[in-house]
PDB file of N, CA and C in Angstrom:
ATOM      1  N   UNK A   1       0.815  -1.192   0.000  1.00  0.00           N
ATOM      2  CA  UNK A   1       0.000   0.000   0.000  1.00  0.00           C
ATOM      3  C   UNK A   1       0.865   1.263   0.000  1.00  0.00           C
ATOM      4  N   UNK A   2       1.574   1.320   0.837  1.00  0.00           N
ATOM      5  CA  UNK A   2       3.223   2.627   0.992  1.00  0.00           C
ATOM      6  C   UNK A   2       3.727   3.072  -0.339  1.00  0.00           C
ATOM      7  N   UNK A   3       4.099   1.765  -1.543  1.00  0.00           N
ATOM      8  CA  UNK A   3       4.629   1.400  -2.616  1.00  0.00           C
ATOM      9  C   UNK A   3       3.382   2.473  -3.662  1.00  0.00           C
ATOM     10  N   UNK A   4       2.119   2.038  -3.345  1.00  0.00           N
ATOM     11  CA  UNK A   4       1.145   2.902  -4.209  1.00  0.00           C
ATOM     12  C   UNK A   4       1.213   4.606  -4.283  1.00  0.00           C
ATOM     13  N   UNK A   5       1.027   4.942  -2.484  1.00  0.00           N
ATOM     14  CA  UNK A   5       0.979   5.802  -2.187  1.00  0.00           C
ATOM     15  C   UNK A   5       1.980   6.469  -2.520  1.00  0.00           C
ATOM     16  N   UNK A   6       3.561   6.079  -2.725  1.00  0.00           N
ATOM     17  CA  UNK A   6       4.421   6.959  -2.879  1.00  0.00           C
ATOM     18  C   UNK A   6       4.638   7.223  -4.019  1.00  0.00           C
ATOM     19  N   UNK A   7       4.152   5.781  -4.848  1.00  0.00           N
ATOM     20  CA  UNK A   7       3.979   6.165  -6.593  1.00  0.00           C
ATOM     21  C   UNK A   7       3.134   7.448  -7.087  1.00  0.00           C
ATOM     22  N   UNK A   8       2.184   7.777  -6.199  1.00  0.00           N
ATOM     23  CA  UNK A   8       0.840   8.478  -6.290  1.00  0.00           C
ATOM     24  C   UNK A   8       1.688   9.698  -6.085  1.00  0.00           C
ATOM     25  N   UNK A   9       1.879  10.063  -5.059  1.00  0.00           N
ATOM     26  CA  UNK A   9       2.702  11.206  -4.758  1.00  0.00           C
ATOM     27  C   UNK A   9       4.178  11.891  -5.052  1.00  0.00           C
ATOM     28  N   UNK A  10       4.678  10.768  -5.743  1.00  0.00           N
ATOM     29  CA  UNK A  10       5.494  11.050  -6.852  1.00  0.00           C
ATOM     30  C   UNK A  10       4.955  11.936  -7.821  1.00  0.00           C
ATOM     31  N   UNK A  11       4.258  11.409  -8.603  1.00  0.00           N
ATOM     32  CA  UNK A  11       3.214  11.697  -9.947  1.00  0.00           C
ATOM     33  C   UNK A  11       2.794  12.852  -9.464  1.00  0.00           C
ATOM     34  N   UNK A  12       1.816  13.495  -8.000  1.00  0.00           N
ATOM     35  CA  UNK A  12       1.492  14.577  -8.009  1.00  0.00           C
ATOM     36  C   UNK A  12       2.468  15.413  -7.331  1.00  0.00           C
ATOM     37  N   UNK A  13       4.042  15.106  -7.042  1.00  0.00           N
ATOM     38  CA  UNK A  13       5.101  15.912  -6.954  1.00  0.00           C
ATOM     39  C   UNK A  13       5.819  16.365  -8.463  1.00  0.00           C
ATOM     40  N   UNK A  14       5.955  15.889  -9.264  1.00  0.00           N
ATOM     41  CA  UNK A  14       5.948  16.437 -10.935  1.00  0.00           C
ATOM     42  C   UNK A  14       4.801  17.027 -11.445  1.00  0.00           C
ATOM     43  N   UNK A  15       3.750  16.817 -11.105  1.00  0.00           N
ATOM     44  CA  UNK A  15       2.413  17.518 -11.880  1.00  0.00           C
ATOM     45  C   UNK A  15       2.763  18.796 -11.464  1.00  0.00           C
ATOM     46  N   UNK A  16       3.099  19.605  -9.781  1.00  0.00           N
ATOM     47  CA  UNK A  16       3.012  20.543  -9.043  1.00  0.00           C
ATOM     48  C   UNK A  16       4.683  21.006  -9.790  1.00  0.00           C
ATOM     49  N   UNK A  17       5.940  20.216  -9.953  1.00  0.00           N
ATOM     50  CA  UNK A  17       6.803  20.846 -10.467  1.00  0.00           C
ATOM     51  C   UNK A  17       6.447  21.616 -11.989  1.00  0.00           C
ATOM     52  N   UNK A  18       5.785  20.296 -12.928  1.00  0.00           N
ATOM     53  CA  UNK A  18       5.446  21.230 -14.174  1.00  0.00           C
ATOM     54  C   UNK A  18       4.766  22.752 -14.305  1.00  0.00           C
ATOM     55  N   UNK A  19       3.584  22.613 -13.042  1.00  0.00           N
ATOM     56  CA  UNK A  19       2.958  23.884 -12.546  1.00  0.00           C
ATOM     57  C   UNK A  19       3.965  24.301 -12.808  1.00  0.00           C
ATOM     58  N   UNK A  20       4.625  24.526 -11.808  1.00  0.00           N
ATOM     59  CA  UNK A  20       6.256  25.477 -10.965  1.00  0.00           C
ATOM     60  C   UNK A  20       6.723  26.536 -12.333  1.00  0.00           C
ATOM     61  N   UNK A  21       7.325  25.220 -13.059  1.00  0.00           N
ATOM     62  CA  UNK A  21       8.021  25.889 -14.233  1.00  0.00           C
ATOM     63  C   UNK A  21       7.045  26.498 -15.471  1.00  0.00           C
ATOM     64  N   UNK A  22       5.560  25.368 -15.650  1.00  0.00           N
ATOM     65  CA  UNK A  22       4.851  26.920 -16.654  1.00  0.00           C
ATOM     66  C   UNK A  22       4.083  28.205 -15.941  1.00  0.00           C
ATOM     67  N   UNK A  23       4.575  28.338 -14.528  1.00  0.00           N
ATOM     68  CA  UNK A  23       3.894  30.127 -14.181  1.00  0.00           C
ATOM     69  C   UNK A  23       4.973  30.601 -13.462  1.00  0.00           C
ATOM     70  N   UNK A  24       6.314  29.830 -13.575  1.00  0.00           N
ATOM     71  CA  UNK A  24       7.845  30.751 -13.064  1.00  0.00           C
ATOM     72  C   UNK A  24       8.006  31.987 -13.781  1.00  0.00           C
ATOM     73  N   UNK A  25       7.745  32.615 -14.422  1.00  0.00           N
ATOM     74  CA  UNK A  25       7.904  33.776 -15.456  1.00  0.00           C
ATOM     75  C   UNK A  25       6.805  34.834 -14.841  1.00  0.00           C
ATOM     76  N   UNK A  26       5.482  34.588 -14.653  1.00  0.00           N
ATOM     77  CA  UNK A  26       4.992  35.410 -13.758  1.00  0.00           C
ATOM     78  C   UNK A  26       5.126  35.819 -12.368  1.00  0.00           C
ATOM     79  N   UNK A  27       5.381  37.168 -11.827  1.00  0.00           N
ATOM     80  CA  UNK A  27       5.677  37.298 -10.333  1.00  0.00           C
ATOM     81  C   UNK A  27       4.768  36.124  -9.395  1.00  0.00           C
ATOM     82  N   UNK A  28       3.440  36.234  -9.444  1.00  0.00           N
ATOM     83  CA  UNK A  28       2.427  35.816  -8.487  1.00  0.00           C
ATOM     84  C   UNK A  28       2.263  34.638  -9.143  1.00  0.00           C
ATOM     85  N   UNK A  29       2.995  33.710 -10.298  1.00  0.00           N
ATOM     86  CA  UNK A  29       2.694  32.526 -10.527  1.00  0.00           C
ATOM     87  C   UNK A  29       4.136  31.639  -9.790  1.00  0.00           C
ATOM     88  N   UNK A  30       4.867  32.054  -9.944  1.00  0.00           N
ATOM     89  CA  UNK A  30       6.318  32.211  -8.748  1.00  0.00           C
ATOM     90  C   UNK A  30       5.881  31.631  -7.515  1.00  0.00           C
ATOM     91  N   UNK A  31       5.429  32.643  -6.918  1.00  0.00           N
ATOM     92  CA  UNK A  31       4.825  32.782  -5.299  1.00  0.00           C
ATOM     93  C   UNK A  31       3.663  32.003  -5.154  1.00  0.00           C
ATOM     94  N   UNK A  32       2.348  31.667  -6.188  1.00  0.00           N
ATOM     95  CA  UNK A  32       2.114  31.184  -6.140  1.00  0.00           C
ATOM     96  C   UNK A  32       2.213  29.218  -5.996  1.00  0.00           C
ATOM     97  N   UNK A  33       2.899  28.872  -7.106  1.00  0.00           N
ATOM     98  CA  UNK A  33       3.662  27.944  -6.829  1.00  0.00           C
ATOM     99  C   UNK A  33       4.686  27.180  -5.772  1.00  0.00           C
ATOM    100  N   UNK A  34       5.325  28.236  -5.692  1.00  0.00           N
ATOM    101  CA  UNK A  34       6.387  27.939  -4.262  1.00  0.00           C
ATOM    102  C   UNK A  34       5.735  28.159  -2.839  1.00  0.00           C
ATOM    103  N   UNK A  35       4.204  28.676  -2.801  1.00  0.00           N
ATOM    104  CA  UNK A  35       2.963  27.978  -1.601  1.00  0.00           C
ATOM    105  C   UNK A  35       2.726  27.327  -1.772  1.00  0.00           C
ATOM    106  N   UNK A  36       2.611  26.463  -3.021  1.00  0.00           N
ATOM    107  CA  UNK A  36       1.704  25.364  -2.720  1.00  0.00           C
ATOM    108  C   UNK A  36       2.229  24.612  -2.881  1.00  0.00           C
ATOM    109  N   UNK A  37       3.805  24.488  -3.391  1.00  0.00           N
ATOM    110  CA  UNK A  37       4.475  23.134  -3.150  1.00  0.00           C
ATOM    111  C   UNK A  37       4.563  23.305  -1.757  1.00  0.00           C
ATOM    112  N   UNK A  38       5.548  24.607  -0.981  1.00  0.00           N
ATOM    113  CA  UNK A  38       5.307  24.388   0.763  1.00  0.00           C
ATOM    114  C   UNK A  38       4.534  23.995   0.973  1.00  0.00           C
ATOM    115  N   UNK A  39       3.352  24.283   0.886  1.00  0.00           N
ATOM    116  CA  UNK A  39       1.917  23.799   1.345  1.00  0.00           C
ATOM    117  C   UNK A  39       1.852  22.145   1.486  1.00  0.00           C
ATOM    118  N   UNK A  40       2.176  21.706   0.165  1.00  0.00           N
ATOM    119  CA  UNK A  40       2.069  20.241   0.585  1.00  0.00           C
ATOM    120  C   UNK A  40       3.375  19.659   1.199  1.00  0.00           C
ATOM    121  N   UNK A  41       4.100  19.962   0.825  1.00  0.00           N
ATOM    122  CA  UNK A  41       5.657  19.196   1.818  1.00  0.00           C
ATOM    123  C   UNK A  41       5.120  19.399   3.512  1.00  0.00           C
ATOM    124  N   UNK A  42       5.053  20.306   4.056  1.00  0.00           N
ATOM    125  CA  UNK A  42       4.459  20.540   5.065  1.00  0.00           C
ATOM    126  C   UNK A  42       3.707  20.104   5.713  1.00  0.00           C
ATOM    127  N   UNK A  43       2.501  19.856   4.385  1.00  0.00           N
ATOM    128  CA  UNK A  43       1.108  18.711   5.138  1.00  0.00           C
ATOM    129  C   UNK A  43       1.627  17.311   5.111  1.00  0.00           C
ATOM    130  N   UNK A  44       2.409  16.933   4.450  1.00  0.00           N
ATOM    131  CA  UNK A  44       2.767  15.442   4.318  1.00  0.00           C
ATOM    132  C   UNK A  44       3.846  15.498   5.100  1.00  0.00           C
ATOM    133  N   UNK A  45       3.004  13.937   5.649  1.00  0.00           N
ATOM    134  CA  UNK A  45       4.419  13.194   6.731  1.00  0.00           C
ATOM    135  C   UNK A  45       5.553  13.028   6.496  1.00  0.00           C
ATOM    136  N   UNK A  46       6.608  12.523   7.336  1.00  0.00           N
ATOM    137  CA  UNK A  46       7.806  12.618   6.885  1.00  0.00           C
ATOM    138  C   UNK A  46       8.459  11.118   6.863  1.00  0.00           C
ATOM    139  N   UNK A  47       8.949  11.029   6.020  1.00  0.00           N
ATOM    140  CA  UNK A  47       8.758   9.708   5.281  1.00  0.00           C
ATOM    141  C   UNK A  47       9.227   9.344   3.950  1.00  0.00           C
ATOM    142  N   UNK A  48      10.049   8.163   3.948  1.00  0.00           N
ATOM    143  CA  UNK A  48      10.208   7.655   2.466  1.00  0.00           C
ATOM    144  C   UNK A  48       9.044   7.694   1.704  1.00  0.00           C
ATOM    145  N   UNK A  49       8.079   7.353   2.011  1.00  0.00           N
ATOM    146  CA  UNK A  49       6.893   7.380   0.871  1.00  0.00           C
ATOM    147  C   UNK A  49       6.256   8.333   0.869  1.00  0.00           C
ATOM    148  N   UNK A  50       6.348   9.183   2.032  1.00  0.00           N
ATOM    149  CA  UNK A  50       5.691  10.102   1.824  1.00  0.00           C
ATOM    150  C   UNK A  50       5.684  11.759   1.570  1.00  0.00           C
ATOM    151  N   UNK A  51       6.830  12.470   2.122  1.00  0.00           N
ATOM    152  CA  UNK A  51       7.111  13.360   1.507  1.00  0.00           C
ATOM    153  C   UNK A  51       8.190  13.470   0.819  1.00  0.00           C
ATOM    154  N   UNK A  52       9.246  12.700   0.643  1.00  0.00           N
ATOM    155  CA  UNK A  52      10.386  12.229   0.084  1.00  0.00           C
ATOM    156  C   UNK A  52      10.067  12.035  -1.022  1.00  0.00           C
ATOM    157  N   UNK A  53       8.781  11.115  -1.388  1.00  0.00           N
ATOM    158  CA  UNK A  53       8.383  10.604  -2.731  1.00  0.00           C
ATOM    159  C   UNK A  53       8.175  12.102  -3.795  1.00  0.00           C
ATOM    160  N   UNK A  54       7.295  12.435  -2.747  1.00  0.00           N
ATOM    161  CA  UNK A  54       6.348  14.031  -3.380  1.00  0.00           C
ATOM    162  C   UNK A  54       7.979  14.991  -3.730  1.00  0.00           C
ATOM    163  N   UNK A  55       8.950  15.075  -3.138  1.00  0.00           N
ATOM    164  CA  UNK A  55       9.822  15.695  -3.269  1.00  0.00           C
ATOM    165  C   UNK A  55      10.913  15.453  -4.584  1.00  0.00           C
ATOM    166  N   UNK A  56      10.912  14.016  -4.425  1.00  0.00           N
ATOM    167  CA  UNK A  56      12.305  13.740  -5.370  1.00  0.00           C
ATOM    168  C   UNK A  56      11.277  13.692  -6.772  1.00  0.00           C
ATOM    169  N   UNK A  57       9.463  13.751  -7.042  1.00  0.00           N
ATOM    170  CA  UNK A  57       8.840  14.088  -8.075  1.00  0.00           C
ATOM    171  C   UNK A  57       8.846  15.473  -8.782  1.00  0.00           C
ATOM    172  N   UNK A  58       8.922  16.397  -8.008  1.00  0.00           N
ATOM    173  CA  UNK A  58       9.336  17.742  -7.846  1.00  0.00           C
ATOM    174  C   UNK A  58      10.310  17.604  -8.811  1.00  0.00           C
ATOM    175  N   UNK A  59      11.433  17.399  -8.000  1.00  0.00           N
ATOM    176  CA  UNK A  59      12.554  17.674  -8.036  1.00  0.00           C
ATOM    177  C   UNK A  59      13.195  16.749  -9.686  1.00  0.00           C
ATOM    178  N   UNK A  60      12.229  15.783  -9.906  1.00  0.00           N
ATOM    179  CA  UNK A  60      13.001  15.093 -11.242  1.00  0.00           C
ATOM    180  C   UNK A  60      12.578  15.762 -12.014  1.00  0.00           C
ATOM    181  N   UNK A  61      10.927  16.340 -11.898  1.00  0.00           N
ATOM    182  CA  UNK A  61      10.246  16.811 -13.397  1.00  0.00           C
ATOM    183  C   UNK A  61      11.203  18.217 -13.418  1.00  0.00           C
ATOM    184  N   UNK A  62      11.680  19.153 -12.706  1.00  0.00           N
ATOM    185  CA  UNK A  62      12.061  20.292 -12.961  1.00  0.00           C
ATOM    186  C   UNK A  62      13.433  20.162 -13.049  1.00  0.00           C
ATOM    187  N   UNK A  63      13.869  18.984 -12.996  1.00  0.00           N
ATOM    188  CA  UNK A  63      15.018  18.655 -13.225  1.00  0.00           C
ATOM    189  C   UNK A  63      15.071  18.460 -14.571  1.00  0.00           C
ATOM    190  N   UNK A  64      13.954  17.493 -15.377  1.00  0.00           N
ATOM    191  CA  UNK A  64      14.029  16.884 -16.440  1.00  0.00           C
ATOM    192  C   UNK A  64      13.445  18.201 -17.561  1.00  0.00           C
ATOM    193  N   UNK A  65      12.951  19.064 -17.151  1.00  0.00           N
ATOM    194  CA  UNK A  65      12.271  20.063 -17.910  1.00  0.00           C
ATOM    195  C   UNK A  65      13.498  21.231 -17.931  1.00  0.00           C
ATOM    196  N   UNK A  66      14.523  21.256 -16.855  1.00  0.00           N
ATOM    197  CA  UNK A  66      15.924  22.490 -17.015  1.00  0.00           C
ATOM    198  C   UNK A  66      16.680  21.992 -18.439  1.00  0.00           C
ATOM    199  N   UNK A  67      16.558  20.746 -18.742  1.00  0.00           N
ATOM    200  CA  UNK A  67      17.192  20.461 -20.125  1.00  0.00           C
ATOM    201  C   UNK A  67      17.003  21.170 -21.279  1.00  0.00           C
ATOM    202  N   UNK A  68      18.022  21.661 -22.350  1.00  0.00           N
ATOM    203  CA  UNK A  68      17.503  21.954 -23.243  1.00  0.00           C
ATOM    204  C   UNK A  68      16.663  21.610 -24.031  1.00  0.00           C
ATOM    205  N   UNK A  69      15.675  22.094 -25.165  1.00  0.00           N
ATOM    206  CA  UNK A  69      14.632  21.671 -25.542  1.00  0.00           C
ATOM    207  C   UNK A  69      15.373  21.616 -27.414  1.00  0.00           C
ATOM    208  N   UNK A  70      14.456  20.997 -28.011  1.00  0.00           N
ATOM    209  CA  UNK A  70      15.048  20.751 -29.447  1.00  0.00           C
ATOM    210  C   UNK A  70      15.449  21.950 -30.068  1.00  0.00           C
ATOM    211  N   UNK A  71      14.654  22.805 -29.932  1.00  0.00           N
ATOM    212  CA  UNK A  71      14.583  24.563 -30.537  1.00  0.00           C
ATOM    213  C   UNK A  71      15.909  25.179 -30.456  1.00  0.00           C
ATOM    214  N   UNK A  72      16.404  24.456 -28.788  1.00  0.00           N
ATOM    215  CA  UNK A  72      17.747  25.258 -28.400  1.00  0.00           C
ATOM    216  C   UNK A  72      17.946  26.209 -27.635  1.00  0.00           C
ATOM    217  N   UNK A  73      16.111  26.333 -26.973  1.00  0.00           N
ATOM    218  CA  UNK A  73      15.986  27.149 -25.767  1.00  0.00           C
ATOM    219  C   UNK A  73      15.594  25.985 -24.882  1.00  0.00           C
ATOM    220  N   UNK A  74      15.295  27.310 -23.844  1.00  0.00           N
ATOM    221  CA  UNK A  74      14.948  26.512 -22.024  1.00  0.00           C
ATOM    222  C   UNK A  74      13.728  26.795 -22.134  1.00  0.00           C
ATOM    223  N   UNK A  75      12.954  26.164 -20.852  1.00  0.00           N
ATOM    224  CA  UNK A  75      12.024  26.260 -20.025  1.00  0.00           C
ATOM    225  C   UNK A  75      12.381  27.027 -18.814  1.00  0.00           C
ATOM    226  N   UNK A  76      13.576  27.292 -18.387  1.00  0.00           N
ATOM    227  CA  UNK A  76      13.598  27.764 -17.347  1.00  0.00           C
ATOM    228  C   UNK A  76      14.567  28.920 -17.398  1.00  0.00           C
ATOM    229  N   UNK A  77      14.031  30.040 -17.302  1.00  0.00           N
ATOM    230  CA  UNK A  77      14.416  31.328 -17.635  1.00  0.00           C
ATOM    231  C   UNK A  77      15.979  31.250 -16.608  1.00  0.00           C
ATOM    232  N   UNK A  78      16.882  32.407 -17.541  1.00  0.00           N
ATOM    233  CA  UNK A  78      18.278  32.308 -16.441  1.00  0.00           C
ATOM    234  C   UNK A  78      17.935  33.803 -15.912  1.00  0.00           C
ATOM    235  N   UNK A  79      17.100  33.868 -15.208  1.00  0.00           N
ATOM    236  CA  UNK A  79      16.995  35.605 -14.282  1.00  0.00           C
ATOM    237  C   UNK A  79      16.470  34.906 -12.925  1.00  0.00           C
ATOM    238  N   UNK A  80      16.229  36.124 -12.092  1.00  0.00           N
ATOM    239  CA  UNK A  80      15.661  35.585 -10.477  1.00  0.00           C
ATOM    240  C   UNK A  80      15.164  34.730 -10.160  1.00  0.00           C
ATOM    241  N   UNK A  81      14.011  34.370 -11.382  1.00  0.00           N
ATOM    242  CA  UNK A  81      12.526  33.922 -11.527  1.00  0.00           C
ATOM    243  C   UNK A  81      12.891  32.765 -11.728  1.00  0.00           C
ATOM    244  N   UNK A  82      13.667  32.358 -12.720  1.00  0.00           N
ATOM    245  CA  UNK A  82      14.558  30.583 -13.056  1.00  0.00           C
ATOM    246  C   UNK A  82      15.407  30.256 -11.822  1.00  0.00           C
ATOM    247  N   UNK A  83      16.234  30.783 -10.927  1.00  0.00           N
ATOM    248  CA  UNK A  83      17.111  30.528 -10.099  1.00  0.00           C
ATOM    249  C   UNK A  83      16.485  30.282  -8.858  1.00  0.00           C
ATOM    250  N   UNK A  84      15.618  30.827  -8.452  1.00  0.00           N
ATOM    251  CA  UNK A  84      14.259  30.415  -7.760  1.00  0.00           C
ATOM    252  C   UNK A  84      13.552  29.017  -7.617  1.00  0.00           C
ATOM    253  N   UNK A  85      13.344  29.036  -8.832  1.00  0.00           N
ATOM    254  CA  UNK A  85      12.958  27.507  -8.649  1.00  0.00           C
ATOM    255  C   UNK A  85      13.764  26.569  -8.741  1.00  0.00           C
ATOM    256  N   UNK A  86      14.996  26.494  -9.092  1.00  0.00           N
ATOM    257  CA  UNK A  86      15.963  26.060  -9.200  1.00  0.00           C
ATOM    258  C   UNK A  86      16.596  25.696  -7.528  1.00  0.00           C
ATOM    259  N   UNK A  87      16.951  27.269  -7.001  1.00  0.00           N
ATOM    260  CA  UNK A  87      17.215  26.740  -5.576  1.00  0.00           C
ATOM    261  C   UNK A  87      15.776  26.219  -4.837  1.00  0.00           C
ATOM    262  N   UNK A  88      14.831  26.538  -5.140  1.00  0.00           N
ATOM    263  CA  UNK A  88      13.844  25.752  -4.007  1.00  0.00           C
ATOM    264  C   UNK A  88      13.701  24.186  -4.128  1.00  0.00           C
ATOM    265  N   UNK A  89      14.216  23.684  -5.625  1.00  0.00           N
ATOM    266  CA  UNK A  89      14.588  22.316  -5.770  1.00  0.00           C
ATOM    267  C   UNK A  89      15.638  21.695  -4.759  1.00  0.00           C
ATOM    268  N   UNK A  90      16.611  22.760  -5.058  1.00  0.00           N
ATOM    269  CA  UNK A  90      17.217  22.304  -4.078  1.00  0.00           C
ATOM    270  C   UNK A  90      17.164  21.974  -2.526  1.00  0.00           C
ATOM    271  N   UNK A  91      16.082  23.031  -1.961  1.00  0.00           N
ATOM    272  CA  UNK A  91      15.982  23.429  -0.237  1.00  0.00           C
ATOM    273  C   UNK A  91      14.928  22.096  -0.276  1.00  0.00           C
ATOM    274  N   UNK A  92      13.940  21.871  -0.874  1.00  0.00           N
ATOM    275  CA  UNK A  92      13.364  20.873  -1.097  1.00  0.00           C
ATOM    276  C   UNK A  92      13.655  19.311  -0.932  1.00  0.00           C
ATOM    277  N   UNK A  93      14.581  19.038  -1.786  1.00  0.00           N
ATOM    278  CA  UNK A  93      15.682  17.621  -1.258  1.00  0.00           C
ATOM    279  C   UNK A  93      16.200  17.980  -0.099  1.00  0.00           C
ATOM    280  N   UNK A  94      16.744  19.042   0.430  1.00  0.00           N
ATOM    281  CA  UNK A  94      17.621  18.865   1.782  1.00  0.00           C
ATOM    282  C   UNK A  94      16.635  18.507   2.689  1.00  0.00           C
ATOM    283  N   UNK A  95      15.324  19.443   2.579  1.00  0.00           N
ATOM    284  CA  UNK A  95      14.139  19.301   3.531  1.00  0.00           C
ATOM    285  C   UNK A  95      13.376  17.608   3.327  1.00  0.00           C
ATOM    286  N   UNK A  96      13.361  17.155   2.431  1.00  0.00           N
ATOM    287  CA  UNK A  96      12.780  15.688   2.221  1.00  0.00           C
ATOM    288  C   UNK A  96      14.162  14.856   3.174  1.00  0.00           C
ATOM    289  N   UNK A  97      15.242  14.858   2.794  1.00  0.00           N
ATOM    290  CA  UNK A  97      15.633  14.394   3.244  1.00  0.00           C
ATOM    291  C   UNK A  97      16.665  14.499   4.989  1.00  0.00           C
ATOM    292  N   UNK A  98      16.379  15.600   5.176  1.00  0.00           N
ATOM    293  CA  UNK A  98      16.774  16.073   6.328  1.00  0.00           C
ATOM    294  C   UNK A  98      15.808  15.684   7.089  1.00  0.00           C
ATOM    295  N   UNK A  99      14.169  15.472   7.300  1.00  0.00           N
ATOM    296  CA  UNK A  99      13.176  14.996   7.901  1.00  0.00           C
ATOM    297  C   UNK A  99      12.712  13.964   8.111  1.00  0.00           C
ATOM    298  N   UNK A 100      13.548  13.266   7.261  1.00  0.00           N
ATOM    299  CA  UNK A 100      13.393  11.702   7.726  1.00  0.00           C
ATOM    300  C   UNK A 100      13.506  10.971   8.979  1.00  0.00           C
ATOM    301  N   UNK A 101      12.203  10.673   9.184  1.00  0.00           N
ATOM    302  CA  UNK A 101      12.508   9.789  10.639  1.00  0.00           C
ATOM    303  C   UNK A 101      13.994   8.844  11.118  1.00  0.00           C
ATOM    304  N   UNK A 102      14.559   8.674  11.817  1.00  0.00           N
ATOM    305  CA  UNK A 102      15.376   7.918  12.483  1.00  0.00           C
ATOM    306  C   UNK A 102      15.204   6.821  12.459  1.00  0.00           C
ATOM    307  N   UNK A 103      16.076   5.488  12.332  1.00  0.00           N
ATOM    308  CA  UNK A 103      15.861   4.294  11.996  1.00  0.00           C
ATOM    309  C   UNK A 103      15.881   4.404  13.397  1.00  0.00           C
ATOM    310  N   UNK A 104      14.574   2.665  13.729  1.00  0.00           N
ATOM    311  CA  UNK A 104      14.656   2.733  15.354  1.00  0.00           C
ATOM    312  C   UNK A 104      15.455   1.510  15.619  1.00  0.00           C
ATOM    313  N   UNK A 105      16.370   1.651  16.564  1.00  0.00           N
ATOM    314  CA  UNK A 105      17.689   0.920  17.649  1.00  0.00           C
ATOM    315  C   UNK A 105      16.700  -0.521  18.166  1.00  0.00           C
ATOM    316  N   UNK A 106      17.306  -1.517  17.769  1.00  0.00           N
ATOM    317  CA  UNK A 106      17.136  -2.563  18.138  1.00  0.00           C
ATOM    318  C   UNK A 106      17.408  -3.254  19.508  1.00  0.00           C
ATOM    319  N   UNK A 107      16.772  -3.594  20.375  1.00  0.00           N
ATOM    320  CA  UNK A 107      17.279  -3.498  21.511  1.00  0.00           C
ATOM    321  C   UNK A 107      17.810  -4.639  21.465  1.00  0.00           C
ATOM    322  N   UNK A 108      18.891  -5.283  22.505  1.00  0.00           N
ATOM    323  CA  UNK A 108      19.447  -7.346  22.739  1.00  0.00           C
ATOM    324  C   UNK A 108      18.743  -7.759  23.665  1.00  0.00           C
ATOM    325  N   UNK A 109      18.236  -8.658  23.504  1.00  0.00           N
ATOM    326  CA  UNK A 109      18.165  -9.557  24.265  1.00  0.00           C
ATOM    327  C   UNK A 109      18.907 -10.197  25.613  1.00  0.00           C
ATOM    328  N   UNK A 110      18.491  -9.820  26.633  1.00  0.00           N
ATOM    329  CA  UNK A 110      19.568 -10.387  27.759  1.00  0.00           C
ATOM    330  C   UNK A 110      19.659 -11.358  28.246  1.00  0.00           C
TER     331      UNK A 110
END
């Protein structure tokens, strides 16, 4: 069930990156965006499947969309507005993975 869920939230961590990058060019599509990805990292637990998943989805589609395109331009503008989403990719992985619960200590047997 974990395996579904994180597939799921993968998928709607790239849907929310594609957002990201087609309204990065507008001020309030910017700001907009970078609430509502906070918004959900925030609401979701912390967790391999669960905000980790949503994160490293993020983080591949706007990864996979910074590539050049056939034309020979970007998707992702090189001014404030591109570097922006760029570093919040980044604060994003540190935060997925900086929040990860603690593996729990096995106790011995005496």
């Amino acid at each position: 069930m974990r395996v579904l869920a994180a597939l799921g939230l993968c998928l709607v961590g790239a849907g929310t990156g594609v957002a990201t990058v087609a309204l990065h060019d507008l001020w309030w599509g910017l700001l907009l965006a970078l609430a509502a990805t906070a918004a959900a990292v925030t609401a979701l637990a912390a967790g391999w499947w669960s905000r980790l998943a949503f994160v490293v989805g993020w983080d591949a589609m706007v990864g996979w969309l910074t590539l050049p395109r056939a034309e020979g331009d970007y998707l992702i503008s090189q001014d404030a507005q591109g570097y922006t989403v760029l570093g919040a990719g980044l604060v994003l992985l540190v935060v997925g993975i900086a929040t990860l619960p603690r593996p729990a200590r096995h106790r011995e047997a005496s």
